[in-house]
Protein backbone atom coordinates (compact mmCIF):
# COMPACT_ATOMS: atom_id res chain seq x y z
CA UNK A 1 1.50 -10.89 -23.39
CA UNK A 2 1.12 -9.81 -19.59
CA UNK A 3 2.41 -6.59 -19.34
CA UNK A 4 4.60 -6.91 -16.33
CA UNK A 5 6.42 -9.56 -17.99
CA UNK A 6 10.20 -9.81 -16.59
CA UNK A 7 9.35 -6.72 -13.94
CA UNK A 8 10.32 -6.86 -10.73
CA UNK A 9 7.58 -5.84 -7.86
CA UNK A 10 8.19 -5.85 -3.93
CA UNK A 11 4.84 -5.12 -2.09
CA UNK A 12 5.26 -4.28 1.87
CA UNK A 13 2.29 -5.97 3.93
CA UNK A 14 1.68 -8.05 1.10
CA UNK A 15 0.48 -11.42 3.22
CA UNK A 16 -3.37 -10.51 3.96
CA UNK A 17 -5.66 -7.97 3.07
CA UNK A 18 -5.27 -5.47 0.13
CA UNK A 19 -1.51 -6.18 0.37
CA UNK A 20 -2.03 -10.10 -1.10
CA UNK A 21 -4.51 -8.70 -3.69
CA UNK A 22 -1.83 -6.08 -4.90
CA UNK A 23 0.70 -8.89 -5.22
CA UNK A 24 -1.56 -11.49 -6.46
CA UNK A 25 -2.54 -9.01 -9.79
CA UNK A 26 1.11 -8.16 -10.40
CA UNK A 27 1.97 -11.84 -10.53
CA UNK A 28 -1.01 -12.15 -12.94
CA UNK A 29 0.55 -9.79 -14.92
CA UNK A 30 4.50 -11.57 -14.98
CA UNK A 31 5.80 -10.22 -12.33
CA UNK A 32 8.21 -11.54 -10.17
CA UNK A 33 6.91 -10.95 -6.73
CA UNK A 34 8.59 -9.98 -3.16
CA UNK A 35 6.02 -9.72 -0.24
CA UNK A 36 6.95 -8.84 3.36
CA UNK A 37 5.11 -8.23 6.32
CA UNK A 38 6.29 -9.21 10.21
CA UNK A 39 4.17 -12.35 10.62
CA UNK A 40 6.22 -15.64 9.31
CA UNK A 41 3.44 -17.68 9.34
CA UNK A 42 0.93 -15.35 7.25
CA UNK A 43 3.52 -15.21 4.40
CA UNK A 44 3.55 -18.56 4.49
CA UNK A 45 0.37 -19.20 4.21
CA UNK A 46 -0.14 -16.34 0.95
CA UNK A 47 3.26 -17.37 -0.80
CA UNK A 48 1.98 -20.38 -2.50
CA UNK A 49 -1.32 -17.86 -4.07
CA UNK A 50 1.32 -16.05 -6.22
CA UNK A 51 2.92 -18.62 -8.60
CA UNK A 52 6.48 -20.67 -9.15
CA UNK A 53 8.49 -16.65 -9.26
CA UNK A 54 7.50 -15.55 -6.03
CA UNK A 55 9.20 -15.46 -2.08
CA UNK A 56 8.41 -14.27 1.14
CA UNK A 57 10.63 -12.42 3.52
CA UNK A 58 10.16 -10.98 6.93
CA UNK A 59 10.10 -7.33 7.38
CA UNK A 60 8.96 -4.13 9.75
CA UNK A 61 8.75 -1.62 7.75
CA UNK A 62 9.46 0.93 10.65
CA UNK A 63 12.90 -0.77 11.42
CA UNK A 64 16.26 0.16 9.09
CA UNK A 65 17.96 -2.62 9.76
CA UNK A 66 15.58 -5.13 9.10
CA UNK A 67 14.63 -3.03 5.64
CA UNK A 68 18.14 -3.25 4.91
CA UNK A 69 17.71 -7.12 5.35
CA UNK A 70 15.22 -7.31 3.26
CA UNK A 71 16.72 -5.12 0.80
CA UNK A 72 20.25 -7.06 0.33
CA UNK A 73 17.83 -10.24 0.11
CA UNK A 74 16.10 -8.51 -3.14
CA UNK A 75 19.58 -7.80 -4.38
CA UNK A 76 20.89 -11.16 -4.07
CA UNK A 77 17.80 -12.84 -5.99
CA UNK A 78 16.77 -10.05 -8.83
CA UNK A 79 19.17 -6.93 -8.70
CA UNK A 80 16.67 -4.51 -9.43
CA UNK A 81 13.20 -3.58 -8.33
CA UNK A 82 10.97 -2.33 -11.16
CA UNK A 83 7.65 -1.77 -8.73
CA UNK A 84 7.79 -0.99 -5.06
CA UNK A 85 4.64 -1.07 -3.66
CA UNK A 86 4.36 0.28 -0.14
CA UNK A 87 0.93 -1.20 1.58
CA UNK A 88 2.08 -1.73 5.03
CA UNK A 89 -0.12 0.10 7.36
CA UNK A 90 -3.17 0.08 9.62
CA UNK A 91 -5.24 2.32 11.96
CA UNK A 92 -6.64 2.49 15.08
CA UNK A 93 -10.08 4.50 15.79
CA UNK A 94 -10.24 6.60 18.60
CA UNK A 95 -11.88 9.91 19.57
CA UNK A 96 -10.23 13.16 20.73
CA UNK A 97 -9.73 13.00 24.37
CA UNK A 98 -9.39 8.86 24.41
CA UNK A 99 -6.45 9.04 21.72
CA UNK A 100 -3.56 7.55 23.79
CA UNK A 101 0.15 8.16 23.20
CA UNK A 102 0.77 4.40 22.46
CA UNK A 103 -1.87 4.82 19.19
CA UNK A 104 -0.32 7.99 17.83
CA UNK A 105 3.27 6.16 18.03
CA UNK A 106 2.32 3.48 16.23
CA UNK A 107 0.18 4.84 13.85
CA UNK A 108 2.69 7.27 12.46
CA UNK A 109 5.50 4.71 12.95
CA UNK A 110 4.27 2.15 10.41
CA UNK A 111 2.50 4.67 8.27
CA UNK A 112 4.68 7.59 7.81
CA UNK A 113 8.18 6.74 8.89
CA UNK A 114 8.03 3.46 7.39
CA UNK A 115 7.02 4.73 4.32
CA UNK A 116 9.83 7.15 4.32
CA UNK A 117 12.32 4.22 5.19
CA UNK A 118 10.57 1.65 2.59
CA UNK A 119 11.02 4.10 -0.25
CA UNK A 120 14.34 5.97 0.85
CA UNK A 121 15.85 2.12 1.86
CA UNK A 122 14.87 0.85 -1.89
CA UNK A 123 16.42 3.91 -3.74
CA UNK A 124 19.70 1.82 -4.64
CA UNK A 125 17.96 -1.05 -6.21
CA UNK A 126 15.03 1.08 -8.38
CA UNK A 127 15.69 1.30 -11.76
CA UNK A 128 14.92 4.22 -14.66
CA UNK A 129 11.20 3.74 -15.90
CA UNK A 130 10.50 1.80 -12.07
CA UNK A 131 7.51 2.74 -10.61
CA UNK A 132 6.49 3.21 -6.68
CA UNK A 133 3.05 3.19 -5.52
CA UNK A 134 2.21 3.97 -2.00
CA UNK A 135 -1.11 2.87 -0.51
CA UNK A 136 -2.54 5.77 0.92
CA UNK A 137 -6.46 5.79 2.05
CA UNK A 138 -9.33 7.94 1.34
CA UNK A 139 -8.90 9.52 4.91
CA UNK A 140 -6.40 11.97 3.87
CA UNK A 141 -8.85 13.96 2.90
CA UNK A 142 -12.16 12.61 4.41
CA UNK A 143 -11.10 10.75 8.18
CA UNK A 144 -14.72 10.26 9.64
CA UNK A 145 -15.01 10.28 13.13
CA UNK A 146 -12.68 8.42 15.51
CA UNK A 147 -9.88 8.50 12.45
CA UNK A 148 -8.04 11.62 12.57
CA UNK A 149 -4.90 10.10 13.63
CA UNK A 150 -4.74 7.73 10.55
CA UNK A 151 -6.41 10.47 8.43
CA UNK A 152 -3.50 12.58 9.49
CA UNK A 153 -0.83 9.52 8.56
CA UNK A 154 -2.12 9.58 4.99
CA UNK A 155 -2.40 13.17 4.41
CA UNK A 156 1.06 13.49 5.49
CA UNK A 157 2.36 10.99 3.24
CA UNK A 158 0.67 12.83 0.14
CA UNK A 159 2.27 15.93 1.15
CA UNK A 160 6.00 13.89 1.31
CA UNK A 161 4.89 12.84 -2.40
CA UNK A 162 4.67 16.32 -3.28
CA UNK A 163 8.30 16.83 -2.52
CA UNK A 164 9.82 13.84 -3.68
CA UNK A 165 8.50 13.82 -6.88
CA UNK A 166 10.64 17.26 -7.12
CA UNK A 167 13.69 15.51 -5.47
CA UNK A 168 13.28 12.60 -7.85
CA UNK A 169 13.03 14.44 -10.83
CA UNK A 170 15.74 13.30 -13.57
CA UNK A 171 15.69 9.60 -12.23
CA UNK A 172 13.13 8.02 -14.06
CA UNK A 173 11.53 6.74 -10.91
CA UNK A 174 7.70 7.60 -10.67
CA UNK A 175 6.02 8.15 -7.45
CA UNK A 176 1.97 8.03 -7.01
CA UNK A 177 -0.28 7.08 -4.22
CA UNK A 178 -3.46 4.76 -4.84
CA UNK A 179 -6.26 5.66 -2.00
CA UNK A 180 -8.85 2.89 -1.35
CA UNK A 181 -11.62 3.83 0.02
CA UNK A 182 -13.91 1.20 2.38
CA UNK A 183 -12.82 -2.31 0.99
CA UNK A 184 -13.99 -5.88 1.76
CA UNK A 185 -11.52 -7.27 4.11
CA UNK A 186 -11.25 -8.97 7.06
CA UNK A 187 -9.46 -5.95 8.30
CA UNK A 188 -12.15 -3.35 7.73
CA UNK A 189 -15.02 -5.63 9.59
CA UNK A 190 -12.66 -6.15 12.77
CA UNK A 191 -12.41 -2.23 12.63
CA UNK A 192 -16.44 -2.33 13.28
CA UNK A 193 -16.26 -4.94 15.64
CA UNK A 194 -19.85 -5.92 16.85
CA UNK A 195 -21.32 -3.15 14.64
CA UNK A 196 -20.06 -4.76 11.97
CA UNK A 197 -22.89 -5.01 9.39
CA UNK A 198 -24.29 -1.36 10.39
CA UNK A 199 -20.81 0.35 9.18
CA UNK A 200 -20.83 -1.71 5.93
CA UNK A 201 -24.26 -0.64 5.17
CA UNK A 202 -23.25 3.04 5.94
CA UNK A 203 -20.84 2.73 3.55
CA UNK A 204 -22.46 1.44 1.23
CA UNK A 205 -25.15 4.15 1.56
CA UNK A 206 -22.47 7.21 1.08
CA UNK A 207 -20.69 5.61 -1.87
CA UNK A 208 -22.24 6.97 -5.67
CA UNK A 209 -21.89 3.25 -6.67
CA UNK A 210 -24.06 1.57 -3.79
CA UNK A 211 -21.23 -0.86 -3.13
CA UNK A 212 -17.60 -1.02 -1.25
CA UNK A 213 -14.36 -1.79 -3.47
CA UNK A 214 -13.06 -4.92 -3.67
CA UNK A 215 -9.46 -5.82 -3.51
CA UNK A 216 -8.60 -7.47 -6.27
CA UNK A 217 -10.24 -3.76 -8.17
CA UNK A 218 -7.55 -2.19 -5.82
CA UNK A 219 -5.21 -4.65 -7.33
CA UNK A 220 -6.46 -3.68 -10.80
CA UNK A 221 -5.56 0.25 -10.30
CA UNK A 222 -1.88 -1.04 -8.67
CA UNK A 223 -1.04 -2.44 -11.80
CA UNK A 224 -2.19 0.90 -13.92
CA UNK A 225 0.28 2.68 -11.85
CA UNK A 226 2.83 0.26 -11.77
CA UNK A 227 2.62 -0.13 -15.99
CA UNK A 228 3.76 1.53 -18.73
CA UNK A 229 -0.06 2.44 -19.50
CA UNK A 230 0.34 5.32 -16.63
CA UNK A 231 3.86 6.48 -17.99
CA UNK A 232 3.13 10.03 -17.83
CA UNK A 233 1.33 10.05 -14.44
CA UNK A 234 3.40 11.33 -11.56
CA UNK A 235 3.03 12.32 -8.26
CA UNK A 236 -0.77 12.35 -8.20
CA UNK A 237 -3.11 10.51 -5.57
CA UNK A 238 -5.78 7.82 -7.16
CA UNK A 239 -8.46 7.91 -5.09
CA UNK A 240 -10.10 4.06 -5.57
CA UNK A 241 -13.40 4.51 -4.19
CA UNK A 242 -16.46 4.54 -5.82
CA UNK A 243 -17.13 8.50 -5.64
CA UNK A 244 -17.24 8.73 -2.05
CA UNK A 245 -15.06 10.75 -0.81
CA UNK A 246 -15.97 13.10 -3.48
CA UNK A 247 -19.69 13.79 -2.06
């Protein structure tokens, strides 16, 4: 028996990336899935990957009223939301002193503030023994060069996790974050651009395991979090990563 059977599971930025591999492993599972991102024609395109008990809906994350759009939507079909997975995000790599205002905006706009409006927007519709997993990133605690803006996105969402867990306490609601470290996507080459294969194979160099994640292992460690099997495991941050942020 799959053991998300009859759950639940909205993932944010769930149309490409990390984001589809999350969703695509909780459908394995039984899940019914909800994925969202701002790009109609990308949902599209992943909505027919994750089975008969899935939809797609238009959302920004960093935008109340089109989370509480997206919310009502969930209501309407399930009820309930056993999983909330919060994946939207992205970075931009700059150094100090070419940072721009525009980059710092939108950095902390889709990566802390929608975070905060994701989870605070679902509150109504999770359930006792419901689970939410944010997607955080190695860089909270080990940025690199030309990263301290996102770095400084995820850190502050782990500290936010420190206090909600508090807040949440007597709710039955879990909160943990899952941080990838490098991970084969499209997403993660583009951030090289023409150095492309020289970043992987640093990467590949500092990990302990000679290799980068893929998603679907990301996927793999979503489910953990979102299942029963991590029932006791609160407020914590999974680094996913091979070892190498640990070295």
């Amino acid at each position: 028996m799959s053991i998300l059977n009859g759950k639940v599971a909205v993932v944010t930025g769930g149309g490409s990336g990390i984001g589809l591999a999350i969703a695509k492993k909780l459908a394995s599972e039984g899940a019914s899935i909800v994925i969202t991102g701002r790009r109609q024609a990308v949902l599209d395109e992943a909505l027919p990957l994750l089975g008969n008990d899935a939809a797609a809906i238009v959302a920004d994350v960093s935008q109340v009223s089109s989370l509480e759009a997206l919310y009502a939507e969930v209501r309407r079909r399930f009820g309930r939301i056993d999983v909330l997975v919060a994946s939207a995000g992205g970075g931009v790599h700059a150094p100090l002193g070419q940072i721009t205002e525009a980059q710092i905006d939108q950095q902390f706009s889709t990566n802390v503030k929608g975070v905060v409006l994701t989870i605070q927007g679902a509150l109504g519709l999770l359930v006792p023994g419901s689970s939410v997993v944010i997607i955080g990133s190695t860089a909270s605690i080990d940025p690199g060069p030309t990263m301290s803006i996102y770095g400084g996105t995820k850190a502050a969402v782990r500290n936010m996790v420190r206090s909600w867990v508090a807040e949440l306490k007597g709710t039955g609601i879990r909160i943990n974050i899952l941080s990838p470290g490098p991970t084969n996507t499209d997403s993660l080459r583009e951030a090289f651009g023409e150095k492309a294969e020289e970043g992987l194979a640093f990467l590949t160099a500092k990990s302990p395991l000679g290799r980068i994640g893929e998603p679907d292992e990301i996927g793999s460690a979503t489910v953990f979090l979102a299942s029963e099997a991590s029932s006791y495991i609160n407020g914590v941050e999974l680094f996913a990563d091979g070892g190498a942020s640990q070295t």
